[in-house]
PDB file of N, CA and C in Angstrom:
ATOM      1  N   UNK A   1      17.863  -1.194  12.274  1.00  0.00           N
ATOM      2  CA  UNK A   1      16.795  -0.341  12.753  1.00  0.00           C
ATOM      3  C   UNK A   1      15.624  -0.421  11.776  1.00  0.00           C
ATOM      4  N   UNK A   2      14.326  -0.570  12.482  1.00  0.00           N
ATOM      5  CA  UNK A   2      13.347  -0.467  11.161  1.00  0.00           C
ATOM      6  C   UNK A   2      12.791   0.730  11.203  1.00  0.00           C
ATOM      7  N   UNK A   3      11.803   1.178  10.535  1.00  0.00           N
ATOM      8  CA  UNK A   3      10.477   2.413  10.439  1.00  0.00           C
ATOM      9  C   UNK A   3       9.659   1.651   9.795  1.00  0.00           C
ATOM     10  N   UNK A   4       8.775   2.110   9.992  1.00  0.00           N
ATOM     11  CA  UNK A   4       7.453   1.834   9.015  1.00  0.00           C
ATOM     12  C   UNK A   4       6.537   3.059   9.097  1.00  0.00           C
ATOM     13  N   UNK A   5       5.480   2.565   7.766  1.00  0.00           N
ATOM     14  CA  UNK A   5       4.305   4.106   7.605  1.00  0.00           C
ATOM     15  C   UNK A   5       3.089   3.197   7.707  1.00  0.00           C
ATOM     16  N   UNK A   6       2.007   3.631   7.200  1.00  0.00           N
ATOM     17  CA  UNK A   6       1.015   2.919   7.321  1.00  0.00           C
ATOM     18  C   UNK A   6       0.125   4.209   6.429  1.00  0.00           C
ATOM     19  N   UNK A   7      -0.986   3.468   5.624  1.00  0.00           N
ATOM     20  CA  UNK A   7      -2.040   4.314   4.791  1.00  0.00           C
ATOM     21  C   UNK A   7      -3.105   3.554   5.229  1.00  0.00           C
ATOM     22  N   UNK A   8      -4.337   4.227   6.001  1.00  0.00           N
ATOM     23  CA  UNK A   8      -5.454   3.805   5.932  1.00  0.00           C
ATOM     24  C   UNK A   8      -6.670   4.449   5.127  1.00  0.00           C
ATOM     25  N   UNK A   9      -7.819   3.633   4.979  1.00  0.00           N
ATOM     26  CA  UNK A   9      -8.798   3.944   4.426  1.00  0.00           C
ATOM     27  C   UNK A   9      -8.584   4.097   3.114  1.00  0.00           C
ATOM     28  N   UNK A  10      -7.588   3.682   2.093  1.00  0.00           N
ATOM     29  CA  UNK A  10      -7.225   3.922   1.152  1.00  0.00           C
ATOM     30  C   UNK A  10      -8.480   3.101  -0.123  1.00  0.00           C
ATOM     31  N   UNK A  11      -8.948   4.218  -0.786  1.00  0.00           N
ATOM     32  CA  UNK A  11     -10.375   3.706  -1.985  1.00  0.00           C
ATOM     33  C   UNK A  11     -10.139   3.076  -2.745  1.00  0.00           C
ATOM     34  N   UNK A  12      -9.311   1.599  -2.608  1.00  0.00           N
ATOM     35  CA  UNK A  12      -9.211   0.468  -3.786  1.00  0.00           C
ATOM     36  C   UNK A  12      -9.303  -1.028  -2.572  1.00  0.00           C
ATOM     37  N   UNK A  13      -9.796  -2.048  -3.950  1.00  0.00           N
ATOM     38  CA  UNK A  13      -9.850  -2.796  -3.242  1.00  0.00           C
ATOM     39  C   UNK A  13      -8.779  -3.256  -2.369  1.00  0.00           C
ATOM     40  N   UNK A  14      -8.766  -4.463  -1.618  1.00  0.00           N
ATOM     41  CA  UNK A  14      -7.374  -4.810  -0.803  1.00  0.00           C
ATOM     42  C   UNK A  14      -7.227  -6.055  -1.671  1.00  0.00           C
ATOM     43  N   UNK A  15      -7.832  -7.073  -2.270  1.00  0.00           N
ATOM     44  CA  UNK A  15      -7.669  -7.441  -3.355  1.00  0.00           C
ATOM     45  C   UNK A  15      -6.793  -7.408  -4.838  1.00  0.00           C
ATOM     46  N   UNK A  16      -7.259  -6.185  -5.230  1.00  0.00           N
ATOM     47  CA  UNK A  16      -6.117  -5.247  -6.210  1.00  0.00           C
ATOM     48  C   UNK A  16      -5.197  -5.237  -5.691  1.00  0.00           C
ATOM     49  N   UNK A  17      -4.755  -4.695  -4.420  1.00  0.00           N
ATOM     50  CA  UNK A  17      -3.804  -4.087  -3.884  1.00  0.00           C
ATOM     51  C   UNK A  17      -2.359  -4.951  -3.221  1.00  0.00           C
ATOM     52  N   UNK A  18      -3.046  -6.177  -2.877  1.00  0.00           N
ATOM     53  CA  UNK A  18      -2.200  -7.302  -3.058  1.00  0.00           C
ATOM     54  C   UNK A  18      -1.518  -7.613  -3.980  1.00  0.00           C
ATOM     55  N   UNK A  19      -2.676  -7.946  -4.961  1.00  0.00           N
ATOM     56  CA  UNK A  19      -1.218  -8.031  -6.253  1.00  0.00           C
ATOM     57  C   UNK A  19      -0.107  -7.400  -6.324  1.00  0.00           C
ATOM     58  N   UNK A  20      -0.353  -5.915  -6.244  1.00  0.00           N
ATOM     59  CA  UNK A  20       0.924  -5.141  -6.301  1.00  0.00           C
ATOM     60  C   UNK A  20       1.705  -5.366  -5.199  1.00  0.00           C
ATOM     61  N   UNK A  21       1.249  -5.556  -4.076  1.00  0.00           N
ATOM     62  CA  UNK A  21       2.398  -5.898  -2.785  1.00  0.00           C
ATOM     63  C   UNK A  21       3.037  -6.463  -3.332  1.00  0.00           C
ATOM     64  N   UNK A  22       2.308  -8.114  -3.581  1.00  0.00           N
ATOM     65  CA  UNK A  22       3.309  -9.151  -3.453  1.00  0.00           C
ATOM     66  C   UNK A  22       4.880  -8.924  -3.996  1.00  0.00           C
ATOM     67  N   UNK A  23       4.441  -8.735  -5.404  1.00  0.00           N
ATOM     68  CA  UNK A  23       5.457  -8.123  -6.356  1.00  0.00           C
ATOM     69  C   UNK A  23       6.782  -7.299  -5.875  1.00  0.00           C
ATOM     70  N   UNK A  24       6.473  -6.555  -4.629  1.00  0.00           N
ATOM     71  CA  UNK A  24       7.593  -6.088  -3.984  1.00  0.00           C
ATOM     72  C   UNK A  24       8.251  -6.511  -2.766  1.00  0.00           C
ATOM     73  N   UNK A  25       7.905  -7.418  -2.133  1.00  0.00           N
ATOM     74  CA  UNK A  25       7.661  -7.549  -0.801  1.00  0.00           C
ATOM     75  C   UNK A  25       9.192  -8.531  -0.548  1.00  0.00           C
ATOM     76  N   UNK A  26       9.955  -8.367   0.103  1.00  0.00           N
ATOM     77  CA  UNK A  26      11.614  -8.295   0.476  1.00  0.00           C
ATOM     78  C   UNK A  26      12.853  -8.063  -0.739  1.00  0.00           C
ATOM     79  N   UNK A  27      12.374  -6.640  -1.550  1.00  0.00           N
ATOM     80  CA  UNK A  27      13.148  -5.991  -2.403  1.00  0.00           C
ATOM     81  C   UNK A  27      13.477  -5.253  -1.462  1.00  0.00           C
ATOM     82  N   UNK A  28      14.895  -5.076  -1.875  1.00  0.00           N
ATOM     83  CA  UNK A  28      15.313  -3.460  -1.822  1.00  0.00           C
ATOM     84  C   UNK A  28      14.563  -2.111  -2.121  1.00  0.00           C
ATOM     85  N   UNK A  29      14.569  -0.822  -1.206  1.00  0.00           N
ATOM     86  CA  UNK A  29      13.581   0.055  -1.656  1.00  0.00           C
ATOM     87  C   UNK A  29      13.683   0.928  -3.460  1.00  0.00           C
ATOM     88  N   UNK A  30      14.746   0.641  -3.636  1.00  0.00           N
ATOM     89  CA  UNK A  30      15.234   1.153  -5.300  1.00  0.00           C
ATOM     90  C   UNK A  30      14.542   0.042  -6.007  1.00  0.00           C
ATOM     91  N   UNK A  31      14.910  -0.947  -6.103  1.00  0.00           N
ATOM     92  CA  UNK A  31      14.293  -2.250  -7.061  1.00  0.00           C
ATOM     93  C   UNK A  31      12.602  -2.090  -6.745  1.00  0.00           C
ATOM     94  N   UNK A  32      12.251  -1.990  -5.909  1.00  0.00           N
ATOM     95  CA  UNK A  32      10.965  -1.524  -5.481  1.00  0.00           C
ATOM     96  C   UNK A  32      10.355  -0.165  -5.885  1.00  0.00           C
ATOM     97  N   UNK A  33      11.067   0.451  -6.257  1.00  0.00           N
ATOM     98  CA  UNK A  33      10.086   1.716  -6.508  1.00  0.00           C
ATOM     99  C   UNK A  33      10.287   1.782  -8.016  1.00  0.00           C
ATOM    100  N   UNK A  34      11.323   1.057  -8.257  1.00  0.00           N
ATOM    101  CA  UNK A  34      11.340   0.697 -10.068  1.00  0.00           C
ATOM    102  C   UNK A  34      10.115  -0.226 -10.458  1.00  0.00           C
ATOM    103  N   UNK A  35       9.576  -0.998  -9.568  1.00  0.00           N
ATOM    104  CA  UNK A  35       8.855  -1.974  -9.917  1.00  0.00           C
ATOM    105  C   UNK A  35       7.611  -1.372 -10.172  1.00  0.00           C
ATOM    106  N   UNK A  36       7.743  -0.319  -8.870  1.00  0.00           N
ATOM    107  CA  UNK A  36       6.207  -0.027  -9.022  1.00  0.00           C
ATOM    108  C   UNK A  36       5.827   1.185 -10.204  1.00  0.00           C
ATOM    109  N   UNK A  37       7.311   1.783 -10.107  1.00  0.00           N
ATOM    110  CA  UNK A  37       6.892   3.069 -11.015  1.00  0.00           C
ATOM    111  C   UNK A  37       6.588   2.811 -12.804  1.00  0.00           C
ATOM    112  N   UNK A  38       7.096   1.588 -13.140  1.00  0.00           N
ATOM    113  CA  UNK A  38       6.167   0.850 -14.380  1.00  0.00           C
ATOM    114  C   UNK A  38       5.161   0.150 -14.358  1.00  0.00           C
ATOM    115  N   UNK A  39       4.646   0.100 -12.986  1.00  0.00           N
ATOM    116  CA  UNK A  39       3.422  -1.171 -13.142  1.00  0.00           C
ATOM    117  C   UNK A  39       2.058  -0.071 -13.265  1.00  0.00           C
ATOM    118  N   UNK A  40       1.879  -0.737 -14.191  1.00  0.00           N
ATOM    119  CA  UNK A  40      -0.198   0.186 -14.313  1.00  0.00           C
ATOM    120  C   UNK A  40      -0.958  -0.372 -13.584  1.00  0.00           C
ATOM    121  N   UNK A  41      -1.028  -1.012 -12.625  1.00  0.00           N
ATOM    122  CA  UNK A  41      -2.071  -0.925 -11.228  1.00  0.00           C
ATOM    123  C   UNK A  41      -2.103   0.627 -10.691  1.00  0.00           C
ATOM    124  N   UNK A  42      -3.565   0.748 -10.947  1.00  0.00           N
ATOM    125  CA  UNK A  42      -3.777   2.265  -9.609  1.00  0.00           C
ATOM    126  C   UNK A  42      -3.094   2.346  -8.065  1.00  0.00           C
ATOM    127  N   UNK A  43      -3.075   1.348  -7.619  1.00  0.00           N
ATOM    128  CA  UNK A  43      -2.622   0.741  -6.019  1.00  0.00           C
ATOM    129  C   UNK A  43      -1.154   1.329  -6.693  1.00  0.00           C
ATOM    130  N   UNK A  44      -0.104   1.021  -7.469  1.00  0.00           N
ATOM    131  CA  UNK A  44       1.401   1.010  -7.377  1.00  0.00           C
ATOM    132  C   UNK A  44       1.804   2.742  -7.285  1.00  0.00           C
ATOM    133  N   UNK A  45       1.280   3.282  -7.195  1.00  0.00           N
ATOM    134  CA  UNK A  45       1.115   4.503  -7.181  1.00  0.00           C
ATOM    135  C   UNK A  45       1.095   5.223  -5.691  1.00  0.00           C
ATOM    136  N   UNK A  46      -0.179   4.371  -4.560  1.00  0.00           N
ATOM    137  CA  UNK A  46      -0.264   4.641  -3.564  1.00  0.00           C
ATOM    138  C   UNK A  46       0.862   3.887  -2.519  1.00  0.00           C
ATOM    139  N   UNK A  47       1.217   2.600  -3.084  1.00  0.00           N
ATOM    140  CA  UNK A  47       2.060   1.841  -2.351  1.00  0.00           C
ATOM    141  C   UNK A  47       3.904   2.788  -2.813  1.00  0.00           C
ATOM    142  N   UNK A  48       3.957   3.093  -3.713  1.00  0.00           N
ATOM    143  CA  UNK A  48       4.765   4.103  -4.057  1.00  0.00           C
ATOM    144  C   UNK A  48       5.036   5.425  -2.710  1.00  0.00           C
ATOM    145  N   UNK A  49       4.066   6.140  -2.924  1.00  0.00           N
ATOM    146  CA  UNK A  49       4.130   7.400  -2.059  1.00  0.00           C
ATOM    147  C   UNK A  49       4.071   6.449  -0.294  1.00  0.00           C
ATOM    148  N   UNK A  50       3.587   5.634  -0.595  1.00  0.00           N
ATOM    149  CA  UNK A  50       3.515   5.569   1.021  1.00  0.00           C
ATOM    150  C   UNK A  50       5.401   4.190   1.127  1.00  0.00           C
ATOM    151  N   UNK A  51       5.971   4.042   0.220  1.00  0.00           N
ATOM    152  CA  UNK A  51       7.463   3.599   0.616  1.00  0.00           C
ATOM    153  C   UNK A  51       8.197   4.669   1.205  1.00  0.00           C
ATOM    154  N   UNK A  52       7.818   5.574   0.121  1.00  0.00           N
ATOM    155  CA  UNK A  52       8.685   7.242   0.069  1.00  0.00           C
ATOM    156  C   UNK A  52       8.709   7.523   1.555  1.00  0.00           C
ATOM    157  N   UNK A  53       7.234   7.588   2.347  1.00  0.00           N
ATOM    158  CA  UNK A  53       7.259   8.067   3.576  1.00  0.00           C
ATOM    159  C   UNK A  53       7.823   7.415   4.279  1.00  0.00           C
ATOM    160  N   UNK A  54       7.782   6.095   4.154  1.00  0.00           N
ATOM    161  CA  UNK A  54       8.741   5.157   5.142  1.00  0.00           C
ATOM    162  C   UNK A  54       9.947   5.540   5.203  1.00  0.00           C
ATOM    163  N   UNK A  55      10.956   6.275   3.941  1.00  0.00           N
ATOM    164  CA  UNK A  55      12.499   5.875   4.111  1.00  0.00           C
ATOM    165  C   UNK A  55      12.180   7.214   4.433  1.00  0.00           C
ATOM    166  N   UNK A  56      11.495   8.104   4.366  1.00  0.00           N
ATOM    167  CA  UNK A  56      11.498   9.655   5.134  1.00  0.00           C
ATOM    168  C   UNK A  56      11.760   9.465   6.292  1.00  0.00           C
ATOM    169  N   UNK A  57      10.500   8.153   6.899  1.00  0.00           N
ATOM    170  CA  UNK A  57      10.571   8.214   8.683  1.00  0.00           C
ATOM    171  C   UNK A  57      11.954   7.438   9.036  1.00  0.00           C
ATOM    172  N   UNK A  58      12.420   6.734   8.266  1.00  0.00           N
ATOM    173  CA  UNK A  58      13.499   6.057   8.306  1.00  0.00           C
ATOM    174  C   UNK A  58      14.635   7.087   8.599  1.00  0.00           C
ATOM    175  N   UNK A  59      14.433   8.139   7.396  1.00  0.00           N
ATOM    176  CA  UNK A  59      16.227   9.177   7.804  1.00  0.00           C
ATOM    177  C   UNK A  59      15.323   9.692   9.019  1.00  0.00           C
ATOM    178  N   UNK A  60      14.469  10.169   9.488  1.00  0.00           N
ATOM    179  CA  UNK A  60      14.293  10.676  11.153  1.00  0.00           C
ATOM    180  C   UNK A  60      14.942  10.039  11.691  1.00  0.00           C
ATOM    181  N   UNK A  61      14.400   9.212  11.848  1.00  0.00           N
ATOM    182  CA  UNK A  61      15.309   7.951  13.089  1.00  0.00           C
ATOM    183  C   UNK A  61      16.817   8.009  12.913  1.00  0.00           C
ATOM    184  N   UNK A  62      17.188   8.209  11.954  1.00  0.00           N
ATOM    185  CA  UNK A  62      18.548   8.498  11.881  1.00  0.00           C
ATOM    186  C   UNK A  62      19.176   6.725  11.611  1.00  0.00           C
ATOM    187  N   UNK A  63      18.522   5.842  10.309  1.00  0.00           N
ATOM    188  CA  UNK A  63      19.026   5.168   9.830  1.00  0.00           C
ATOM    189  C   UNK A  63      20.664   5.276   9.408  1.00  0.00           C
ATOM    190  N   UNK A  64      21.591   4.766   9.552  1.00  0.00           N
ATOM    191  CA  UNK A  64      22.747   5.290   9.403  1.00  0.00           C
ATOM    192  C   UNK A  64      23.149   5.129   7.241  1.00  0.00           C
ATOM    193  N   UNK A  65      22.208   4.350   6.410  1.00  0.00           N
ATOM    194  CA  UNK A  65      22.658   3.843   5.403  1.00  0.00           C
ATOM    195  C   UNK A  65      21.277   4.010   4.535  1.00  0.00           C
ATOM    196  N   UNK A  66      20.419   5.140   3.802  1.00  0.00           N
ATOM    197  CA  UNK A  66      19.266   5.047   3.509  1.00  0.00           C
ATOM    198  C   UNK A  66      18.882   3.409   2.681  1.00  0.00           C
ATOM    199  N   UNK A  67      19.858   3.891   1.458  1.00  0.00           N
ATOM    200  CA  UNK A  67      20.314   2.895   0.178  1.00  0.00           C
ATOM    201  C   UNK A  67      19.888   1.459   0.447  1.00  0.00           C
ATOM    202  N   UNK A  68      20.353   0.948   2.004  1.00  0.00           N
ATOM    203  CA  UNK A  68      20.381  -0.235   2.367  1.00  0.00           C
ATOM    204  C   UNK A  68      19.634  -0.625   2.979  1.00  0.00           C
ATOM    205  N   UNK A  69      18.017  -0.127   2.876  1.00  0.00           N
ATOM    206  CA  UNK A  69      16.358  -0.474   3.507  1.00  0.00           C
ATOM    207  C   UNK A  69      16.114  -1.621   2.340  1.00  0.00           C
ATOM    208  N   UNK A  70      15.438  -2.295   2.975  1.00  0.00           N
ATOM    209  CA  UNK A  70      14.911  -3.170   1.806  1.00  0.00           C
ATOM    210  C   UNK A  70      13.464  -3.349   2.793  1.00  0.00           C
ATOM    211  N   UNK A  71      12.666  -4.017   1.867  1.00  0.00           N
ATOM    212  CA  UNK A  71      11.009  -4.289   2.644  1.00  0.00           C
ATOM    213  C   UNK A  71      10.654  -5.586   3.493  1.00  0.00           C
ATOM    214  N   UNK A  72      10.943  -5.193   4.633  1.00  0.00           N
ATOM    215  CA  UNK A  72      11.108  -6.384   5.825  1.00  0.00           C
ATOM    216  C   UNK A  72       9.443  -6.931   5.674  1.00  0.00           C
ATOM    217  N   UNK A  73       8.471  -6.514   5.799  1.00  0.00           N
ATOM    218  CA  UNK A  73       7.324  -6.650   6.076  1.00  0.00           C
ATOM    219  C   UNK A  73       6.566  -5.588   5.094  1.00  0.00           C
ATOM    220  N   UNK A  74       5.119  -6.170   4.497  1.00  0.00           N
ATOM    221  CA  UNK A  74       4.002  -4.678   3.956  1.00  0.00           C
ATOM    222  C   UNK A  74       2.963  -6.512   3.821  1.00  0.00           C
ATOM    223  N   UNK A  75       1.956  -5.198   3.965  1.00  0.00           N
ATOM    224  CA  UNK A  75       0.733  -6.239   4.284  1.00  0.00           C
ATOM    225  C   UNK A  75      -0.720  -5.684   3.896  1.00  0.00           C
ATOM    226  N   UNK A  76      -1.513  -5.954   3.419  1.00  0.00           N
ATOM    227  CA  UNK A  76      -2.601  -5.423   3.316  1.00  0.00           C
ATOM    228  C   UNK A  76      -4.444  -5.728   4.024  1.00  0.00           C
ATOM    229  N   UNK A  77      -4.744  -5.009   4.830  1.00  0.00           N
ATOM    230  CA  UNK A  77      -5.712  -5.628   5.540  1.00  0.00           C
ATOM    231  C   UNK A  77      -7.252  -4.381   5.039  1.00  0.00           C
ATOM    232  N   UNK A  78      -7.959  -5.473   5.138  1.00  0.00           N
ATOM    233  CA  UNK A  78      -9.620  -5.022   4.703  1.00  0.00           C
ATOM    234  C   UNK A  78      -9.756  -4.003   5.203  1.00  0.00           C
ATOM    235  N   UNK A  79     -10.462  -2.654   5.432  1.00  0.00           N
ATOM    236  CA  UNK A  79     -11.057  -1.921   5.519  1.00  0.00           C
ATOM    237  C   UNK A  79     -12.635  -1.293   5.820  1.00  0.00           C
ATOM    238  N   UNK A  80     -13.371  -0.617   6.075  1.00  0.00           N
ATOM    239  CA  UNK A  80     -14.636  -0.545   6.076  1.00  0.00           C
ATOM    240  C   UNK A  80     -15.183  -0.285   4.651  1.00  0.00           C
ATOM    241  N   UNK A  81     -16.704  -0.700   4.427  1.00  0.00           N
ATOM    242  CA  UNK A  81     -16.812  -1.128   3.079  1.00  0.00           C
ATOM    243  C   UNK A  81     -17.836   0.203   3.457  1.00  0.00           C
ATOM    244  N   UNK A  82     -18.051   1.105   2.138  1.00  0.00           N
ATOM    245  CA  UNK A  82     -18.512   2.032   1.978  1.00  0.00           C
ATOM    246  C   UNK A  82     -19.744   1.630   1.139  1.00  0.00           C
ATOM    247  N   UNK A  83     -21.263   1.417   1.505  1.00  0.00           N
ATOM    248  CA  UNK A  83     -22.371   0.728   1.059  1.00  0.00           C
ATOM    249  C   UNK A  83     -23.101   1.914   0.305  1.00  0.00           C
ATOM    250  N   UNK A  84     -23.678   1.550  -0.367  1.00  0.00           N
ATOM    251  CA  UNK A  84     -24.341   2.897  -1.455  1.00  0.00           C
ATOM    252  C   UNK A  84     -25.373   1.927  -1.828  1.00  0.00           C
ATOM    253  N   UNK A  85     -26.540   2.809  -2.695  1.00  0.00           N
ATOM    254  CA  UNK A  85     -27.636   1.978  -3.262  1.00  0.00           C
ATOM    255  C   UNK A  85     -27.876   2.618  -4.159  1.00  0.00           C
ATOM    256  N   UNK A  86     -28.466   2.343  -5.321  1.00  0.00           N
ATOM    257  CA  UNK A  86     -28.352   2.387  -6.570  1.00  0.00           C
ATOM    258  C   UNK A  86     -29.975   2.133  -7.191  1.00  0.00           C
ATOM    259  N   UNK A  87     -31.140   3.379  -7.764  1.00  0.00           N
ATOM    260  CA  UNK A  87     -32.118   3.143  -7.870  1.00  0.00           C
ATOM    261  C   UNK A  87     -32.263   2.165  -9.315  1.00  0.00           C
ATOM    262  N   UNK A  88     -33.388   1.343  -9.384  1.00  0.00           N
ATOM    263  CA  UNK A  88     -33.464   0.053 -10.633  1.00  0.00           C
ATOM    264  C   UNK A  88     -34.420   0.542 -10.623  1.00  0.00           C
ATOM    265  N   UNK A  89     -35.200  -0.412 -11.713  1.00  0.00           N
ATOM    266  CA  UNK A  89     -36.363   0.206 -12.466  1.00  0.00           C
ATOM    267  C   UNK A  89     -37.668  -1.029 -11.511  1.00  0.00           C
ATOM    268  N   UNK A  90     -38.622  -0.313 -11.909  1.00  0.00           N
ATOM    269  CA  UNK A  90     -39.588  -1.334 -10.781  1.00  0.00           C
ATOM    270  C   UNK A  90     -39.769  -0.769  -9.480  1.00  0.00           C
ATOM    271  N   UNK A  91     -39.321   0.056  -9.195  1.00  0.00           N
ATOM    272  CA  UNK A  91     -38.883   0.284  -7.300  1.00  0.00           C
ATOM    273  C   UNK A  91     -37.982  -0.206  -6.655  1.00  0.00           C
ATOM    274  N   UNK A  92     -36.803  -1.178  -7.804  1.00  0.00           N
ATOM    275  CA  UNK A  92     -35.762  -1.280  -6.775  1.00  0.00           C
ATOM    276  C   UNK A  92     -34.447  -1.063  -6.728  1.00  0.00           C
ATOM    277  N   UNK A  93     -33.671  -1.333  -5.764  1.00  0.00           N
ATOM    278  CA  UNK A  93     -33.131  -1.065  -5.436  1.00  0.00           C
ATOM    279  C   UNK A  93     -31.441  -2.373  -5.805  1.00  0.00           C
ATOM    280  N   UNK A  94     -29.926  -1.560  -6.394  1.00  0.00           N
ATOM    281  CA  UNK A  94     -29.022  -2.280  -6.201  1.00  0.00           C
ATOM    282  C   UNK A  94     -28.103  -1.480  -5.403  1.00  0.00           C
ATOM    283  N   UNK A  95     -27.149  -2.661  -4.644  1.00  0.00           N
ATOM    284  CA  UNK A  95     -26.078  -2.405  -3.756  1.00  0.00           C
ATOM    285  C   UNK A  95     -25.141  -2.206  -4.696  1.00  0.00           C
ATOM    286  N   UNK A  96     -24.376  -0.941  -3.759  1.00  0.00           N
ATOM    287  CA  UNK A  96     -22.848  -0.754  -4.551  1.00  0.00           C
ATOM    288  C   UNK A  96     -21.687  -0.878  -3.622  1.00  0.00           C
ATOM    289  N   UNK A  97     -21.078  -1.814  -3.244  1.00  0.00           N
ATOM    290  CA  UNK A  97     -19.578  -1.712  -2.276  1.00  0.00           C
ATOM    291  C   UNK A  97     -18.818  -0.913  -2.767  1.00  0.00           C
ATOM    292  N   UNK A  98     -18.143   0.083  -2.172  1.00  0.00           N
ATOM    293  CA  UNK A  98     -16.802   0.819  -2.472  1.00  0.00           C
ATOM    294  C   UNK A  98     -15.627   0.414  -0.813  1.00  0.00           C
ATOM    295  N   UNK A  99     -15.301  -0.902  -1.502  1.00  0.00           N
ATOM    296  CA  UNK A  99     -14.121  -0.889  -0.597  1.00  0.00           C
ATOM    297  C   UNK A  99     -13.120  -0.470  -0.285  1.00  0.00           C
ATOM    298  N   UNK A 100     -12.361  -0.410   1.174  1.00  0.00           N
ATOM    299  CA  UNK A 100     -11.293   0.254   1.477  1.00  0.00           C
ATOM    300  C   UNK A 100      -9.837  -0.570   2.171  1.00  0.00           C
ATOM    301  N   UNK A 101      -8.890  -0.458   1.933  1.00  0.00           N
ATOM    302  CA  UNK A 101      -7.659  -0.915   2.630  1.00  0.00           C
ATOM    303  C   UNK A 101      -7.057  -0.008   3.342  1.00  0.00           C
ATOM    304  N   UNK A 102      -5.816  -1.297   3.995  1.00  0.00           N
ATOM    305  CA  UNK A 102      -5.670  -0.262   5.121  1.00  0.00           C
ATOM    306  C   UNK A 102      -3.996  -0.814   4.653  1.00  0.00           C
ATOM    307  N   UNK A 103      -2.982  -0.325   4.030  1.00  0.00           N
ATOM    308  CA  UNK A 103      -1.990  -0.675   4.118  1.00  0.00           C
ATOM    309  C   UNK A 103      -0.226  -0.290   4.706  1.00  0.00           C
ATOM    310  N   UNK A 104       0.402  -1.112   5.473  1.00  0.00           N
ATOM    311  CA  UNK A 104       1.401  -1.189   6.203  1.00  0.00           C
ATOM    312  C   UNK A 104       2.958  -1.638   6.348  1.00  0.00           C
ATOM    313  N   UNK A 105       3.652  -1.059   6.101  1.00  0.00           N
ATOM    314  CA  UNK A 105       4.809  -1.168   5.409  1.00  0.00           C
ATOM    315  C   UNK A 105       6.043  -1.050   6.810  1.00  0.00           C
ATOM    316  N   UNK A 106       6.778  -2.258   6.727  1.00  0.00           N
ATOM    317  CA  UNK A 106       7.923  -1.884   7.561  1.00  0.00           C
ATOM    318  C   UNK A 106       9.359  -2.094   6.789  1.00  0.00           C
ATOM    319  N   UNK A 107      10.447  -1.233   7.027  1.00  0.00           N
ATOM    320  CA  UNK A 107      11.017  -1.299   6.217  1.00  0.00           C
ATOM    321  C   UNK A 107      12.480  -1.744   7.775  1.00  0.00           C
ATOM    322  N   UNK A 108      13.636  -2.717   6.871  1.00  0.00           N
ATOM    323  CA  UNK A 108      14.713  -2.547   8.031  1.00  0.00           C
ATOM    324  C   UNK A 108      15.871  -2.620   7.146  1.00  0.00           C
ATOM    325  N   UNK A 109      17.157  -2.550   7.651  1.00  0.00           N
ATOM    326  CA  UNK A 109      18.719  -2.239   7.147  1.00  0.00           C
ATOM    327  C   UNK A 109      19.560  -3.442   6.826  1.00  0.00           C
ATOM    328  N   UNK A 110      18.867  -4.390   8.244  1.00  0.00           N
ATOM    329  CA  UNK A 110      19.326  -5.572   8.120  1.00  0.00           C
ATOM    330  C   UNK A 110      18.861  -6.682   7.683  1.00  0.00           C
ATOM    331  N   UNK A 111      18.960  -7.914   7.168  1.00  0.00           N
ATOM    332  CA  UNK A 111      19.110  -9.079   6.443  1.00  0.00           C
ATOM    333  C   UNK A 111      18.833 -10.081   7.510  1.00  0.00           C
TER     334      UNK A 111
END
């Protein structure tokens, strides 16, 4: 049986945020939340809380074995870019991107 969660609009790049996927991506959810809970990326933090919710939606469903989720699928896709401008000297003007991700996690029992 799978579940999955999903976090959108999340304020880091999707860039950053990859890195930290990769790093977890067909662990077990224990080896996985060990991974992330030492890694100093800001992202391992959000990819953290949003596993948690997965094996939450997971016991809903009534997974019969929590222990035995591992990360079938997580993926990270672009977001809307949050544009700002920034006054310079002279009259002008710099751009500031504050990008966003949108990330998606499926978790299953079986192998």
């Amino acid at each position: 049986m799978e579940a999955s969660a999903k976090l959108t609009f999340a304020r880091i790049s999707p860039r950053k945020t990859r890195l930290v996927v990769d790093m977890i991506r067909g662990r077990e959810i224990q080896s996985a939340l060990n991974i992330l809970k030492f890694s100093p990326q800001p992202s391992a933090k959000l990819i953290s809380n949003l596993l948690r919710s997965a094996v939450a939606n997971a016991e809903q469903k009534g997974v019969s074995d929590v222990d035995s989720l591992y990360v079938k699928t997580i993926y990270v896709n672009a977001g809307t870019v949050l544009k700002r401008f920034l006054p310079r000297a002279m009259g002008r003007a710099s751009k500031i991107r504050k990008p966003t991700s949108h990330i998606h996690v499926v978790l299953s029992d079986t192998k």
